[in-house]
Protein backbone atom coordinates (compact mmCIF):
# COMPACT_ATOMS: atom_id res chain seq x y z
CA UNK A 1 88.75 131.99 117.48
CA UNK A 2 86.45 128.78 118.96
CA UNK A 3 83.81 131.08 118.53
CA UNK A 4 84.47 131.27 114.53
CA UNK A 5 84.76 127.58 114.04
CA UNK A 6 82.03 126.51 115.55
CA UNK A 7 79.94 128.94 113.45
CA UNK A 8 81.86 127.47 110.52
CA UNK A 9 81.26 123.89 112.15
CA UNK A 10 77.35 124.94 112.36
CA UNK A 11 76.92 126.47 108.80
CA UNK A 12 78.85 123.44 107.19
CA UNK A 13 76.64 120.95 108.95
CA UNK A 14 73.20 122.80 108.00
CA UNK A 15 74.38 122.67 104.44
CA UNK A 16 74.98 119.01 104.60
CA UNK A 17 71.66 118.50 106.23
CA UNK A 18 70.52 120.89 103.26
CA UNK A 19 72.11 118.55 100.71
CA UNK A 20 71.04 115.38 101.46
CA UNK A 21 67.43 116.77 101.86
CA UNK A 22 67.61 117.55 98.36
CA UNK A 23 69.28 114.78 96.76
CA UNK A 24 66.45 112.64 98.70
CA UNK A 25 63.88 114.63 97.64
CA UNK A 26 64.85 115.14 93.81
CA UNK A 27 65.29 111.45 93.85
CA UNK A 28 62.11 110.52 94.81
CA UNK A 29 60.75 112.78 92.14
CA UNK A 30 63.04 110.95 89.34
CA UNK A 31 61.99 107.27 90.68
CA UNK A 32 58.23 108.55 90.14
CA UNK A 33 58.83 109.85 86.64
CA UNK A 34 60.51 107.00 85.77
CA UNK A 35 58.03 104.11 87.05
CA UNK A 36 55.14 106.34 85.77
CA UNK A 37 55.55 105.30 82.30
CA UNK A 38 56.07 101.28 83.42
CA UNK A 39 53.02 101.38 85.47
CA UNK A 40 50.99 103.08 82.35
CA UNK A 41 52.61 101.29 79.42
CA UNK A 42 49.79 99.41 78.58
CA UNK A 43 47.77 101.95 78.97
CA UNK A 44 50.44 103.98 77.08
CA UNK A 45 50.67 101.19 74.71
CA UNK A 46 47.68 101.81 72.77
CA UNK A 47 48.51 105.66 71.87
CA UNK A 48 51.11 106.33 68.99
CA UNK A 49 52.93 109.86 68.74
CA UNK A 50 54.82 109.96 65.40
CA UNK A 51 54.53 106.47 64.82
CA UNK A 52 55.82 104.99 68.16
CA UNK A 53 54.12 104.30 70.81
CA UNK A 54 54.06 106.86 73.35
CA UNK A 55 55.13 104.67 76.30
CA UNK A 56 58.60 104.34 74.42
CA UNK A 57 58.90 108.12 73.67
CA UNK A 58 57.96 108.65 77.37
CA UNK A 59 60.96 106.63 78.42
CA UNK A 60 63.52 107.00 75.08
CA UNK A 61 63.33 110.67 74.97
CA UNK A 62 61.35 112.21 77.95
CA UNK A 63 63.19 110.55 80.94
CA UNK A 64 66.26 111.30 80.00
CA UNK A 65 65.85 115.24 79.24
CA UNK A 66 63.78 114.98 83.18
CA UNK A 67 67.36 113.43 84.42
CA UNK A 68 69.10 116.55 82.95
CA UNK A 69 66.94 119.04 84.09
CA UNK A 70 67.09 117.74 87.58
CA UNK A 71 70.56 117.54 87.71
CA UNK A 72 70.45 121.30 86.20
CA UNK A 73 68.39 122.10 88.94
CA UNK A 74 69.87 120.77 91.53
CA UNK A 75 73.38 122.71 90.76
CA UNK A 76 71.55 125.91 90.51
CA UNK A 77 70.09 125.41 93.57
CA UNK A 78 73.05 124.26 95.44
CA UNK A 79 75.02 127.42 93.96
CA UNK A 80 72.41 129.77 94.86
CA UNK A 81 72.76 128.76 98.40
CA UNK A 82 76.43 128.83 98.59
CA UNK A 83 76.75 132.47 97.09
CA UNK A 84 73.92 133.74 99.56
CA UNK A 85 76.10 131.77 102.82
C-alpha cells in the first residue's frame, strides 16, 4: 500500500516538474514574439501590408493568434502526457 503511494507521490511530482518546465519555456517563447515586433517597429515601420504598417499587423493580428496557438499547444501537450501516464 506505501509502496503505491509513493509511486503515485513520484509520478505526480515529475508531472509538476513537467508542467512548470513548460509553462516557463512556452513563456519565454511568447515574451520573444511579443518584444520582436517593439524592438523592429521602426524598422517595421517603413513596410505597409494592406495599407498598415506591418509593425501594427504584427502586433494587432499576429500576436494574438501566436497566444492561441500556444495555449492550444500547451493543452495538447499536457493531455498527451496524461493519457500515456
Amino acid at each position: 500500500m506505501a509502496n503505491n503511494q509513493n509511486t503515485r507521490i513520484k509520478t505526480s511530482h515529475s508531472n509538476w516538474r513537467f508542467s512548470c518546465r513548460w509553462v516557463v519555456f512556452l513563456s519565454i517563447i511568447a515574451l520573444v514574439f511579443t518584444l520582436l515586433p517593439l524592438i523592429f517597429a521602426k524598422n517595421l515601420a517603413t513596410h505597409e501590408l494592406f495599407g498598415w504598417p506591418t509593425a501594427f499587423l504584427i502586433v494587432a493580428f499576429g500576436l494574438p493568434l501566436l497566444y492561441l496557438l500556444i495555449i492550444a499547444f500547451y493543452a495538447w501537450v499536457m493531455d498527451f502526457r496524461e493519457r500515456t501516464k
